[in-house]
N, C-alpha and C. Protein backbone atom coordinates (compact mmCIF):
# COMPACT_ATOMS: atom_id res chain seq x y z
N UNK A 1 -49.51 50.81 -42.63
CA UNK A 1 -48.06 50.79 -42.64
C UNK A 1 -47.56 49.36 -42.50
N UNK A 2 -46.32 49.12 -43.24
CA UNK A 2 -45.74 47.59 -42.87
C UNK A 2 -45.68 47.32 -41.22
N UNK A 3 -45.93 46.20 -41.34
CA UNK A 3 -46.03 45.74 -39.33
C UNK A 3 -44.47 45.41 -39.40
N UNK A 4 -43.58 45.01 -40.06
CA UNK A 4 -41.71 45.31 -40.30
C UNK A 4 -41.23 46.36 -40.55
N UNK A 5 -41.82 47.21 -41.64
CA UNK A 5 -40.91 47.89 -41.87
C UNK A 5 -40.94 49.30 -40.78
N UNK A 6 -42.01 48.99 -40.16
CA UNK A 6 -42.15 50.51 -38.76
C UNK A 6 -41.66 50.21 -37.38
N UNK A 7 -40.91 49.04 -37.34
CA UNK A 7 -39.84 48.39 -36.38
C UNK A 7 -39.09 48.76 -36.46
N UNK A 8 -38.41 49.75 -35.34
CA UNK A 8 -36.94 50.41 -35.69
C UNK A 8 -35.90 49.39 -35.20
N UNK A 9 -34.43 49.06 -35.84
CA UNK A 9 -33.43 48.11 -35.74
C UNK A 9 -32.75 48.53 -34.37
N UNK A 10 -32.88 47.81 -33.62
CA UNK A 10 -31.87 48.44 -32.67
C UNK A 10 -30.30 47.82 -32.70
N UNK A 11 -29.41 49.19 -32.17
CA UNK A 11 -28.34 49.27 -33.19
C UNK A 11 -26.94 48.84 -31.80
N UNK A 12 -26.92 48.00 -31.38
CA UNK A 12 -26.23 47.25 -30.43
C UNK A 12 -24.54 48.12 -30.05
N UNK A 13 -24.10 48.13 -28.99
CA UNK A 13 -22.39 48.63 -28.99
C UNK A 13 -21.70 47.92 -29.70
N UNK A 14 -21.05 48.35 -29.93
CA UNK A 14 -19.39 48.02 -30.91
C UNK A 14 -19.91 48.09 -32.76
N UNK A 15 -20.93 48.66 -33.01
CA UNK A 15 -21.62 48.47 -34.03
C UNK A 15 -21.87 49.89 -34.74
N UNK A 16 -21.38 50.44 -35.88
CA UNK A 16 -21.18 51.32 -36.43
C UNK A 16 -21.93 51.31 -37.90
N UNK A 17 -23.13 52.25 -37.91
CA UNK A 17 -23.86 52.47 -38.92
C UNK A 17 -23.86 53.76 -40.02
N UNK A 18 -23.36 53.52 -40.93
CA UNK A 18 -23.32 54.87 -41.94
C UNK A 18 -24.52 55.03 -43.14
N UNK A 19 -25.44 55.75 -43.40
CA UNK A 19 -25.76 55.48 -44.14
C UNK A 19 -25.68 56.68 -45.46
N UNK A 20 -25.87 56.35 -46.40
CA UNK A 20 -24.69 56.43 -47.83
C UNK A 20 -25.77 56.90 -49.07
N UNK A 21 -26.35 58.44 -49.04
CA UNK A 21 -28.02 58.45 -49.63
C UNK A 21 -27.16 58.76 -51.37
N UNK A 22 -26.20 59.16 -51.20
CA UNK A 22 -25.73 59.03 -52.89
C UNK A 22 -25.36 57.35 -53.63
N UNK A 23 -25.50 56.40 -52.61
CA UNK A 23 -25.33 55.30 -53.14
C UNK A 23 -25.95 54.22 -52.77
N UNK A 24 -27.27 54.93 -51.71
CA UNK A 24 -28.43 54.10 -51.92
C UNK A 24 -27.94 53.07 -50.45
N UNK A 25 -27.15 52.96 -49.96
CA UNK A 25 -26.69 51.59 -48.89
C UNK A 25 -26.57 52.15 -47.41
N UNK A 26 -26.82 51.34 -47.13
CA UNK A 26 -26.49 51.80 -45.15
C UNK A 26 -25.03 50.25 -44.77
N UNK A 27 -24.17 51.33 -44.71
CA UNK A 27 -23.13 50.58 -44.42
C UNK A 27 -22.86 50.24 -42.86
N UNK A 28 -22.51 48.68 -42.33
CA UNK A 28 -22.64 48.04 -41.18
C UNK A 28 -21.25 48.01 -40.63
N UNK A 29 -20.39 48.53 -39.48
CA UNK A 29 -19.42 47.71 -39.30
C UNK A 29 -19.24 47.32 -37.57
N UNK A 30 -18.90 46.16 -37.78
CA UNK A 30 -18.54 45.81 -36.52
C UNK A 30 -17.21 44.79 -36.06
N UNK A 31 -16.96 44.23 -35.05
CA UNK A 31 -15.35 43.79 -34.83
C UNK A 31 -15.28 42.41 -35.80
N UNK A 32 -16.82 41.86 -36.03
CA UNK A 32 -16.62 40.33 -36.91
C UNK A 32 -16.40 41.00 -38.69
N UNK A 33 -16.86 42.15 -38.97
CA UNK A 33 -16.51 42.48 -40.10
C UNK A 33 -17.28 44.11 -40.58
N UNK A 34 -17.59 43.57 -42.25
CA UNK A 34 -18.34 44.98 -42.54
C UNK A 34 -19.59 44.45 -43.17
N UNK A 35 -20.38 45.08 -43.54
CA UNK A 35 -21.62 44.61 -44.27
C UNK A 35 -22.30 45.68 -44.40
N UNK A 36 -22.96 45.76 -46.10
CA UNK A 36 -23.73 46.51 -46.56
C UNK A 36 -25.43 45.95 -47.05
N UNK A 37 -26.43 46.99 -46.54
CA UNK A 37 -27.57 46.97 -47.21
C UNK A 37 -28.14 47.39 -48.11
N UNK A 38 -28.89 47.40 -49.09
CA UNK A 38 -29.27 48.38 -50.20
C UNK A 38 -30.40 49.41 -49.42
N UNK A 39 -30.73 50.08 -50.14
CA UNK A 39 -31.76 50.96 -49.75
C UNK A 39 -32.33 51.03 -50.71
N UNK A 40 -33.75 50.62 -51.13
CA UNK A 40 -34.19 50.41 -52.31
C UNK A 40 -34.84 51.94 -52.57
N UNK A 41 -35.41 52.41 -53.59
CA UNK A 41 -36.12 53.31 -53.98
C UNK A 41 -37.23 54.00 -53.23
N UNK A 42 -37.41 54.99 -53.02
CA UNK A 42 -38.70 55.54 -51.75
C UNK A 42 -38.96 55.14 -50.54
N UNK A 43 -37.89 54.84 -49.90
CA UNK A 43 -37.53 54.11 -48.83
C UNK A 43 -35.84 55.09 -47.93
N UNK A 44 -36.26 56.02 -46.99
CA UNK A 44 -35.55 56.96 -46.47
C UNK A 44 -34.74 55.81 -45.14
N UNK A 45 -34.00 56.23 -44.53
CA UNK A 45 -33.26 55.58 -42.99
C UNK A 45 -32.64 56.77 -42.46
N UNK A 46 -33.22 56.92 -40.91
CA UNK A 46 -32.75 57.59 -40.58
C UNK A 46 -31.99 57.00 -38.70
N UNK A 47 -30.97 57.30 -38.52
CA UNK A 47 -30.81 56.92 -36.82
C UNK A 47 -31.59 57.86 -36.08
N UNK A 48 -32.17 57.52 -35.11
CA UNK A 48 -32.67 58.00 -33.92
C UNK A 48 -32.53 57.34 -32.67
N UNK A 49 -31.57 58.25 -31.20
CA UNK A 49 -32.03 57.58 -30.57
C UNK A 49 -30.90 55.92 -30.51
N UNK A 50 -29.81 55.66 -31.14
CA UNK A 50 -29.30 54.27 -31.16
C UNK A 50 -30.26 53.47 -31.74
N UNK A 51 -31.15 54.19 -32.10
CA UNK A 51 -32.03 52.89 -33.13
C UNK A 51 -32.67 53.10 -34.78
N UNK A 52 -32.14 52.28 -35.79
CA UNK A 52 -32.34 52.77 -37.06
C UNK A 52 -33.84 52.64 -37.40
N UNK A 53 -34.65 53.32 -38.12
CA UNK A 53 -35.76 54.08 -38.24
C UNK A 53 -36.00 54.03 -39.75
N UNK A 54 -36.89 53.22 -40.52
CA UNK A 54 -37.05 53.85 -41.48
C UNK A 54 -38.51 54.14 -41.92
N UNK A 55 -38.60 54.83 -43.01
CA UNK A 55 -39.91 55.68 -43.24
C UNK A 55 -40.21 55.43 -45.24
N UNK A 56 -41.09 55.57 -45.48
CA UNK A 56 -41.21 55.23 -47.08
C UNK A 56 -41.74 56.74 -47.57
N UNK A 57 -41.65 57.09 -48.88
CA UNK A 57 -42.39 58.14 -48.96
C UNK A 57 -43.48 58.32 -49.48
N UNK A 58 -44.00 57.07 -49.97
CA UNK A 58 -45.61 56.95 -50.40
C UNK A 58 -45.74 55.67 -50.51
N UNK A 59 -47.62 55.60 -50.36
CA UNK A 59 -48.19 53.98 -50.36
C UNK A 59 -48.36 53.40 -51.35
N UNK A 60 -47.40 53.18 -52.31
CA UNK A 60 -47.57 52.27 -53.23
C UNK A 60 -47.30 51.29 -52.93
N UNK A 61 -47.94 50.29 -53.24
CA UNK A 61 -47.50 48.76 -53.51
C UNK A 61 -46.07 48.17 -53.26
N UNK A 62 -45.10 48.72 -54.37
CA UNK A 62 -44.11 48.63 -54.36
C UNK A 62 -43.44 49.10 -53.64
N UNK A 63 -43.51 50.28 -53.21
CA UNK A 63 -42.65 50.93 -51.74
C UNK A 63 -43.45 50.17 -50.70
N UNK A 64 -44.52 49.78 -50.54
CA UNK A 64 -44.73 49.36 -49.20
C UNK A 64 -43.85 48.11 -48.96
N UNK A 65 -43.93 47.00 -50.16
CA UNK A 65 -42.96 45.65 -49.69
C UNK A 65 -41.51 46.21 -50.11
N UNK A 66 -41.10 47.04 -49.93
CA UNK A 66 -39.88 47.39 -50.24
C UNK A 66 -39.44 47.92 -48.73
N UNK A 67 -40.30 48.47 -47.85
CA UNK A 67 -40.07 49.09 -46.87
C UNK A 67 -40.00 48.14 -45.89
N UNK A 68 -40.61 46.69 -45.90
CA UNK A 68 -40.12 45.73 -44.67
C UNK A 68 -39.11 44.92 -45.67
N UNK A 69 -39.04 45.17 -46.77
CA UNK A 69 -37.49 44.42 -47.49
C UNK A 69 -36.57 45.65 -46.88
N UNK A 70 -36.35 46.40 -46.73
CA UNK A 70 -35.27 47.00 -46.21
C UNK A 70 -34.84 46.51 -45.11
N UNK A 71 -35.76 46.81 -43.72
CA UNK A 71 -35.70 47.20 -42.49
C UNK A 71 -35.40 45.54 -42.43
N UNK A 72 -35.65 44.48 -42.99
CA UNK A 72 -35.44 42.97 -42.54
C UNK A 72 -34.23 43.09 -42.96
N UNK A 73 -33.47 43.26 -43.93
CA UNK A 73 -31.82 43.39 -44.54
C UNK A 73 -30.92 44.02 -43.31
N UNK A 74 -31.28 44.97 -43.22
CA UNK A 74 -30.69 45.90 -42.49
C UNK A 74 -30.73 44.94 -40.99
N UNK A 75 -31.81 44.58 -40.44
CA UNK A 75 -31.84 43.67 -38.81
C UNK A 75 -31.18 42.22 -39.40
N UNK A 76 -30.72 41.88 -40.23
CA UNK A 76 -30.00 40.39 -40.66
C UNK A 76 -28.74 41.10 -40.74
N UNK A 77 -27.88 42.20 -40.81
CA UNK A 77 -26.80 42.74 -41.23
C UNK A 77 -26.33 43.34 -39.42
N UNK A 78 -26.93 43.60 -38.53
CA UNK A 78 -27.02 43.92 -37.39
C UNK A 78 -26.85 42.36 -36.58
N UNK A 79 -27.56 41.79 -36.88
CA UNK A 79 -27.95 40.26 -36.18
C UNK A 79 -26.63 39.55 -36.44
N UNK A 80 -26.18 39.87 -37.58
CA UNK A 80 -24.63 38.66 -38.28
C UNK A 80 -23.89 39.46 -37.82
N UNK A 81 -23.52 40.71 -37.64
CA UNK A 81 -22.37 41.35 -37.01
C UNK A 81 -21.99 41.25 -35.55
N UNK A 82 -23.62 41.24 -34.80
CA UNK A 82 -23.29 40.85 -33.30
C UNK A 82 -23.58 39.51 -33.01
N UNK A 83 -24.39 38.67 -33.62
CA UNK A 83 -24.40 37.35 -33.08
C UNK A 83 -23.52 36.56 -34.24
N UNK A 84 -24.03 36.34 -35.45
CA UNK A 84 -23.54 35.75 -36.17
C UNK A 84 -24.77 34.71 -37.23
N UNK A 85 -24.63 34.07 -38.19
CA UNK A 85 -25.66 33.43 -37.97
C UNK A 85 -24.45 31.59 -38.50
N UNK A 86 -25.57 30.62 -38.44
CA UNK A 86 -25.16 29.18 -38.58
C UNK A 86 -26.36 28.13 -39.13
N UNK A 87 -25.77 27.59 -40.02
CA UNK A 87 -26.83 26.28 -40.78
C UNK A 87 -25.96 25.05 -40.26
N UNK A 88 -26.94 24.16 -39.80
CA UNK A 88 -26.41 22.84 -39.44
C UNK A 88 -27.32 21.74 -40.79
N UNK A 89 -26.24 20.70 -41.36
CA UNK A 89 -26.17 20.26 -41.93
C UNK A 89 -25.75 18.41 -41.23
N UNK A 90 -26.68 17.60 -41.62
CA UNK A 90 -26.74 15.86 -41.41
C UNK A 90 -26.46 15.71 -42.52
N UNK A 91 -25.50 14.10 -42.56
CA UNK A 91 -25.40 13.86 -43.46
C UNK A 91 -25.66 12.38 -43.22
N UNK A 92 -26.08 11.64 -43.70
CA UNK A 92 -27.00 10.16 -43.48
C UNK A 92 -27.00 9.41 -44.44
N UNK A 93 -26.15 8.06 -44.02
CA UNK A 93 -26.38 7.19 -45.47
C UNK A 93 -24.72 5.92 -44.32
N UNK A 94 -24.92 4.89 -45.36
CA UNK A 94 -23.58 3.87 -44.86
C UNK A 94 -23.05 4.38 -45.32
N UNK A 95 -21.63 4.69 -45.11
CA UNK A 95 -20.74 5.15 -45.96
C UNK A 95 -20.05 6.25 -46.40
N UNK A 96 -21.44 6.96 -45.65
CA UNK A 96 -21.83 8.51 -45.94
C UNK A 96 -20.55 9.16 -44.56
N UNK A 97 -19.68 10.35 -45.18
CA UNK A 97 -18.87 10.86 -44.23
C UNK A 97 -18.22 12.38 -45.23
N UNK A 98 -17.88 13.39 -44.09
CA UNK A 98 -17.65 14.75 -44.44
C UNK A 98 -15.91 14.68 -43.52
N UNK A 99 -14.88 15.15 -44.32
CA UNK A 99 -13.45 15.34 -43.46
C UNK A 99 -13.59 16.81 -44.48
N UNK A 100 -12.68 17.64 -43.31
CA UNK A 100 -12.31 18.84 -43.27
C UNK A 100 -10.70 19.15 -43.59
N UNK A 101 -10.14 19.11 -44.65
CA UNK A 101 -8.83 19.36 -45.05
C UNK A 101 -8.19 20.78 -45.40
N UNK A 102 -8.21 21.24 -44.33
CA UNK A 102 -7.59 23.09 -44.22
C UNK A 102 -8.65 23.71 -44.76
N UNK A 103 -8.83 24.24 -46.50
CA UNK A 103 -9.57 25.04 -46.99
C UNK A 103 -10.84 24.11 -47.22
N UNK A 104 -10.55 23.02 -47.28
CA UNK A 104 -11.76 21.80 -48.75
C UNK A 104 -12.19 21.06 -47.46
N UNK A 105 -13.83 20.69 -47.90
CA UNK A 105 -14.29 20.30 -47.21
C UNK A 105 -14.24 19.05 -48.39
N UNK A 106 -14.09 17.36 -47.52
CA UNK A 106 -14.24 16.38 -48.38
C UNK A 106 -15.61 15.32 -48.51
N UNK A 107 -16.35 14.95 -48.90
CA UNK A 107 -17.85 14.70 -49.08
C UNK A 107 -17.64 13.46 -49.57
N UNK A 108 -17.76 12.12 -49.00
CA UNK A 108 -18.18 10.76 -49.76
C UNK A 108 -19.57 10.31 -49.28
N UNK A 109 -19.88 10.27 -50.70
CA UNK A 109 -21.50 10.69 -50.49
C UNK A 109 -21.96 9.40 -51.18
N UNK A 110 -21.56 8.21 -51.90
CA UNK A 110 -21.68 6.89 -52.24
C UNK A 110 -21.18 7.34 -53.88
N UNK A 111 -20.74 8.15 -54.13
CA UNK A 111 -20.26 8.26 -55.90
C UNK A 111 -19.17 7.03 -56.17
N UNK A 112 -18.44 7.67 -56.62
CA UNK A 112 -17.29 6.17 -57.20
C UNK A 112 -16.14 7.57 -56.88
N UNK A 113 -16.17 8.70 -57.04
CA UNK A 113 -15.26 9.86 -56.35
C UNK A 113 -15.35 10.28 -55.29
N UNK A 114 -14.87 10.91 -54.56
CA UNK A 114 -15.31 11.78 -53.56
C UNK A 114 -15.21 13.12 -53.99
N UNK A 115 -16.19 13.92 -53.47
CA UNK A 115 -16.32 15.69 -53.97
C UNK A 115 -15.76 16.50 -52.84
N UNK A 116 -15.20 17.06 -53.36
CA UNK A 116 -14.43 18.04 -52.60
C UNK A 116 -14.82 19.91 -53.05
N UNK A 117 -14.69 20.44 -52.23
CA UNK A 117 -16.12 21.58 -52.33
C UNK A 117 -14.72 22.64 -51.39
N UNK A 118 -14.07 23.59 -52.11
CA UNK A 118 -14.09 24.46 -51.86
C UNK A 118 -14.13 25.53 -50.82
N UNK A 119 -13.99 26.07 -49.55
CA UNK A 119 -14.97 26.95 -48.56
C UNK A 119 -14.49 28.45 -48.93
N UNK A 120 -15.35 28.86 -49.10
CA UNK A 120 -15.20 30.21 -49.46
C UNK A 120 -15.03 31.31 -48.25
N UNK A 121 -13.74 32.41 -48.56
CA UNK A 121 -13.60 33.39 -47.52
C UNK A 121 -14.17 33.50 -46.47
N UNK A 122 -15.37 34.02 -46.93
CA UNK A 122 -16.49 34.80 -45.82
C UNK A 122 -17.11 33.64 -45.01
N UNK A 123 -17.19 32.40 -45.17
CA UNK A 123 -18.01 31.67 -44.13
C UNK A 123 -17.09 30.84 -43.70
N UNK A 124 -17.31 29.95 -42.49
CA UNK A 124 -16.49 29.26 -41.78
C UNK A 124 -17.13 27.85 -41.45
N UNK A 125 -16.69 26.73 -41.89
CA UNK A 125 -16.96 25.58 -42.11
C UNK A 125 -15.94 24.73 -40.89
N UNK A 126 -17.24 23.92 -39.72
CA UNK A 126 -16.30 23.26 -39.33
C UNK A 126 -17.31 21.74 -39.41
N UNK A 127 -16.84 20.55 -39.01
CA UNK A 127 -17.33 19.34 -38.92
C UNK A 127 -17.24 18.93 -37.93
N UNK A 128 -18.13 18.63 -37.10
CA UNK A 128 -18.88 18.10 -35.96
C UNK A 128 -19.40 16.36 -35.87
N UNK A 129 -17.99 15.24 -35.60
CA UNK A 129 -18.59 14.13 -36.04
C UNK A 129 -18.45 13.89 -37.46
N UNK A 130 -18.50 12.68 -38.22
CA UNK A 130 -18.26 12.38 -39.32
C UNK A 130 -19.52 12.87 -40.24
N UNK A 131 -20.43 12.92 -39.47
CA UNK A 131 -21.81 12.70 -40.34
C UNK A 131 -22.87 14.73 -40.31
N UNK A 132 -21.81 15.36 -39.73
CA UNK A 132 -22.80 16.71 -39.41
C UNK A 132 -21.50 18.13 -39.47
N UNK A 133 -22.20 18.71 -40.25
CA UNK A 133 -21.01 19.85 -41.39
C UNK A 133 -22.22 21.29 -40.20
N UNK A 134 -21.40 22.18 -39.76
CA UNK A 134 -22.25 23.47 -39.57
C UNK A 134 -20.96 24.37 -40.36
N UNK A 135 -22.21 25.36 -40.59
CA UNK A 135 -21.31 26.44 -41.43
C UNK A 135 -22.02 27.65 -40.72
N UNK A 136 -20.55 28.50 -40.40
CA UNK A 136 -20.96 30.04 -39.61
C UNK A 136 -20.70 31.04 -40.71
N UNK A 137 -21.14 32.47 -40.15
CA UNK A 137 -20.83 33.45 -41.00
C UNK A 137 -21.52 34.23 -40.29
N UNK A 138 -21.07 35.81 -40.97
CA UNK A 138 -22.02 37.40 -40.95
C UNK A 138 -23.07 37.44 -41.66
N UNK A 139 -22.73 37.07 -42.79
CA UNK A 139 -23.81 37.57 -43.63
C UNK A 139 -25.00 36.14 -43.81
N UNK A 140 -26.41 36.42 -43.80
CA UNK A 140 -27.23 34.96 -43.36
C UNK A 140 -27.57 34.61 -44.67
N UNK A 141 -27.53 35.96 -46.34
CA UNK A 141 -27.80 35.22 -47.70
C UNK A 141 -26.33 34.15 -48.29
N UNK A 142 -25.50 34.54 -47.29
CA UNK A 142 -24.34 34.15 -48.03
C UNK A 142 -24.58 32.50 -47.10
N UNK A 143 -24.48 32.31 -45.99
CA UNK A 143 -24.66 31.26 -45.29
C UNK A 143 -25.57 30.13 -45.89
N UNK A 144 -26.84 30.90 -46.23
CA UNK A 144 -27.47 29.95 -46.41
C UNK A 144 -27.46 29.39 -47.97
N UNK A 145 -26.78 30.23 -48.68
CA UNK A 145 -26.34 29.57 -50.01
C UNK A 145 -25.10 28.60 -50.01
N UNK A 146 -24.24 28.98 -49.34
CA UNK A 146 -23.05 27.84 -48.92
C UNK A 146 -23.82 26.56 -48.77
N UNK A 147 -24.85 26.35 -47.56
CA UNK A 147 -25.50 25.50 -47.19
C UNK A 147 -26.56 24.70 -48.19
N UNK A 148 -27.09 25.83 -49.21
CA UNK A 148 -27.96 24.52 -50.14
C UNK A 148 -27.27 24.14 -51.09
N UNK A 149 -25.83 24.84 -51.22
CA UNK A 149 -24.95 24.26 -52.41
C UNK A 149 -24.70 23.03 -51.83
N UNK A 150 -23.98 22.81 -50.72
CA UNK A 150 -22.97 21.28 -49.99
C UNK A 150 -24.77 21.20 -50.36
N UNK A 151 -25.90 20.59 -49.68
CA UNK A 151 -26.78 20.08 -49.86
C UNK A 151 -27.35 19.20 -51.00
N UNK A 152 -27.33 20.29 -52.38
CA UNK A 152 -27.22 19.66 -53.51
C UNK A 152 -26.54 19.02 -53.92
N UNK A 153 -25.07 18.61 -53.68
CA UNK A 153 -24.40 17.61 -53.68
C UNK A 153 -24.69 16.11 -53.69
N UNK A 154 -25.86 15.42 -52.69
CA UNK A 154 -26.69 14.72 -52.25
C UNK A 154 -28.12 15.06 -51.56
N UNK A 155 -28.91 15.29 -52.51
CA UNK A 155 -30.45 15.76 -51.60
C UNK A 155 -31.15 14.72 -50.82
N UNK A 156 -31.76 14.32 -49.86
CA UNK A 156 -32.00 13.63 -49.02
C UNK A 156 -32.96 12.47 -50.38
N UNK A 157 -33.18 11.13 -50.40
CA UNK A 157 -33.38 10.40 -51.16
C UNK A 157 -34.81 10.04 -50.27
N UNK A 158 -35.91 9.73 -51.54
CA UNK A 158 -37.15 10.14 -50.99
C UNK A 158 -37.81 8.76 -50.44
N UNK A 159 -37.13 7.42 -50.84
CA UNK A 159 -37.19 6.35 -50.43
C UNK A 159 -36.83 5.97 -49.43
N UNK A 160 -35.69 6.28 -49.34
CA UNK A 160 -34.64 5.78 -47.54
C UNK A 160 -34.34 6.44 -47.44
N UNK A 161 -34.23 7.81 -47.33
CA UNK A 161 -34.18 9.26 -46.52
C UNK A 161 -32.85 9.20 -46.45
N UNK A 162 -31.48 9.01 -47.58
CA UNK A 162 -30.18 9.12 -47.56
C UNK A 162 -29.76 10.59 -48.51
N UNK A 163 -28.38 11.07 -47.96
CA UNK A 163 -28.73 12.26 -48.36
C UNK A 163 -27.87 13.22 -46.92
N UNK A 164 -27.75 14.70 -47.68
CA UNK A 164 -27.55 15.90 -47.04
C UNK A 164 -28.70 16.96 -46.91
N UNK A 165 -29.25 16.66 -45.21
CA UNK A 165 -30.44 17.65 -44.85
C UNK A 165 -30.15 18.18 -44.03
N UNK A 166 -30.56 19.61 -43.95
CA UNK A 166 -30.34 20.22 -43.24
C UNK A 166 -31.03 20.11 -41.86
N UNK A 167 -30.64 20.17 -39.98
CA UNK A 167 -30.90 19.53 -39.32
C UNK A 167 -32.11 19.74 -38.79
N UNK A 168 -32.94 18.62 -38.23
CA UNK A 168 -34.48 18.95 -37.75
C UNK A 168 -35.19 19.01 -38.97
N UNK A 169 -34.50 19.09 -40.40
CA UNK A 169 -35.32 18.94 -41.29
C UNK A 169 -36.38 17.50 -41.51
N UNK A 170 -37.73 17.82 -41.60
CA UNK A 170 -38.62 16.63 -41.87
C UNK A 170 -39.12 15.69 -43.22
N UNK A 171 -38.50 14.52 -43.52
CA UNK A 171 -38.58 14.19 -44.48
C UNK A 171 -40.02 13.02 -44.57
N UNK A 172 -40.43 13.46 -45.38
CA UNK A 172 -42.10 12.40 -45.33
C UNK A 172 -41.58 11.40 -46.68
N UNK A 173 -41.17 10.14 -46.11
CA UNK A 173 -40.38 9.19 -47.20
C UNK A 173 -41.66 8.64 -47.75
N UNK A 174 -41.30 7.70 -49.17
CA UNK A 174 -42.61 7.37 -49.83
C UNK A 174 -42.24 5.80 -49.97
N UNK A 175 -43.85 4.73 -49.58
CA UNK A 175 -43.58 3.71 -49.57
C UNK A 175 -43.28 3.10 -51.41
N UNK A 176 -42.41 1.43 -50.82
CA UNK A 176 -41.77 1.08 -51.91
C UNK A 176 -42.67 0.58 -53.27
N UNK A 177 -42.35 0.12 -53.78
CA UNK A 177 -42.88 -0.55 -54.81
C UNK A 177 -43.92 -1.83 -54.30
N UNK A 178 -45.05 -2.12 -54.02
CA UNK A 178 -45.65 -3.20 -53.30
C UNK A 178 -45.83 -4.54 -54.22
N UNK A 179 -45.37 -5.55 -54.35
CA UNK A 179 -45.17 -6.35 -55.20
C UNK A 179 -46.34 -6.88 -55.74
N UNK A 180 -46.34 -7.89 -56.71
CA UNK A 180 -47.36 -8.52 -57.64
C UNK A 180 -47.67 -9.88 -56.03
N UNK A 181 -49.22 -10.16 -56.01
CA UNK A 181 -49.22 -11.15 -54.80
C UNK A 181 -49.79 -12.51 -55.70
């Protein structure tokens, strides 16, 4: 049996679980919002107990990694409703600086413009210091795509390590060009 997917979710107060077998989803709600999981194919959920439970209905291959792809969706949809989740973001370079203007986050990243980026509904963008962007949210696929988008903006530069990395990230820089002697 999956060593995930036979982990039952435990299903915290203020936290309301429906699950939805004509449309395949186990719907999440709690006071930070709502959130849905899929329920993939041969892959049952049942509550027991305040704690969600799921079961596969045969050992195939495909239902087996389908059955800790559930039960991990479902504990990331539980986890963002009661805790939340957050990517912290450095930004490193002379020059290099992030301002926060109501909706738009503003990025001078050494271009000849500055980029200005949008924040979308569901996540919450604040700036910490000129040089370090964290972004919160419920949902942790949506978070962490917010986060490698601003990233790609400037990827950390493999020479002098300038650039948007995400924090504690380890960069192994490469020496320069060693001249003619």
């Amino acid at each position: 049996m999956s060593r995930i997917g036979k982990q039952p979710v435990e299903i915290p107060q203020g936290i309301k679980v429906t699950i939805d077998e004509k449309s395949r989803k186990i719907i999440f709600e709690g006071s930070k919002g709502r959130l849905e999981s899929p329920l993939p194919p041969g892959i049952k959920a049942e509550i027991k107990e305040n704690k969600l439970v799921f079961t596969r209905e045969n050992d195939l291959k495909q239902t087996r990694a389908y059955h800790g792809l559930a039960r991990a969706l479902a504990n990331n949809a539980v986890v963002g409703l009661s805790k939340g989740f957050e990517k912290r973001l450095e930004v490193e370079g002379v020059g290099y600086r992030v301002d926060l203007k109501g909706k738009e986050l503003h990025l001078q990243l050494g271009y000849s413009h500055p980029i200005v980026y949008k924040i979308p509904e569901d996540v919450e963008i604040t700036v910490e210091k000129p040089n370090k962007i964290i972004i919160k949210g419920i949902d942790k696929q949506r978070v962490g795509a917010v986060a490698a988008e601003i990233r790609r903006f400037r990827e950390p530069d493999p020479y002098k390590g300038k650039g948007i990395r995400y924090e504690g990230e380890v960069l192994r820089l490469k020496p320069g060009k060693s001249g003619v002697r």
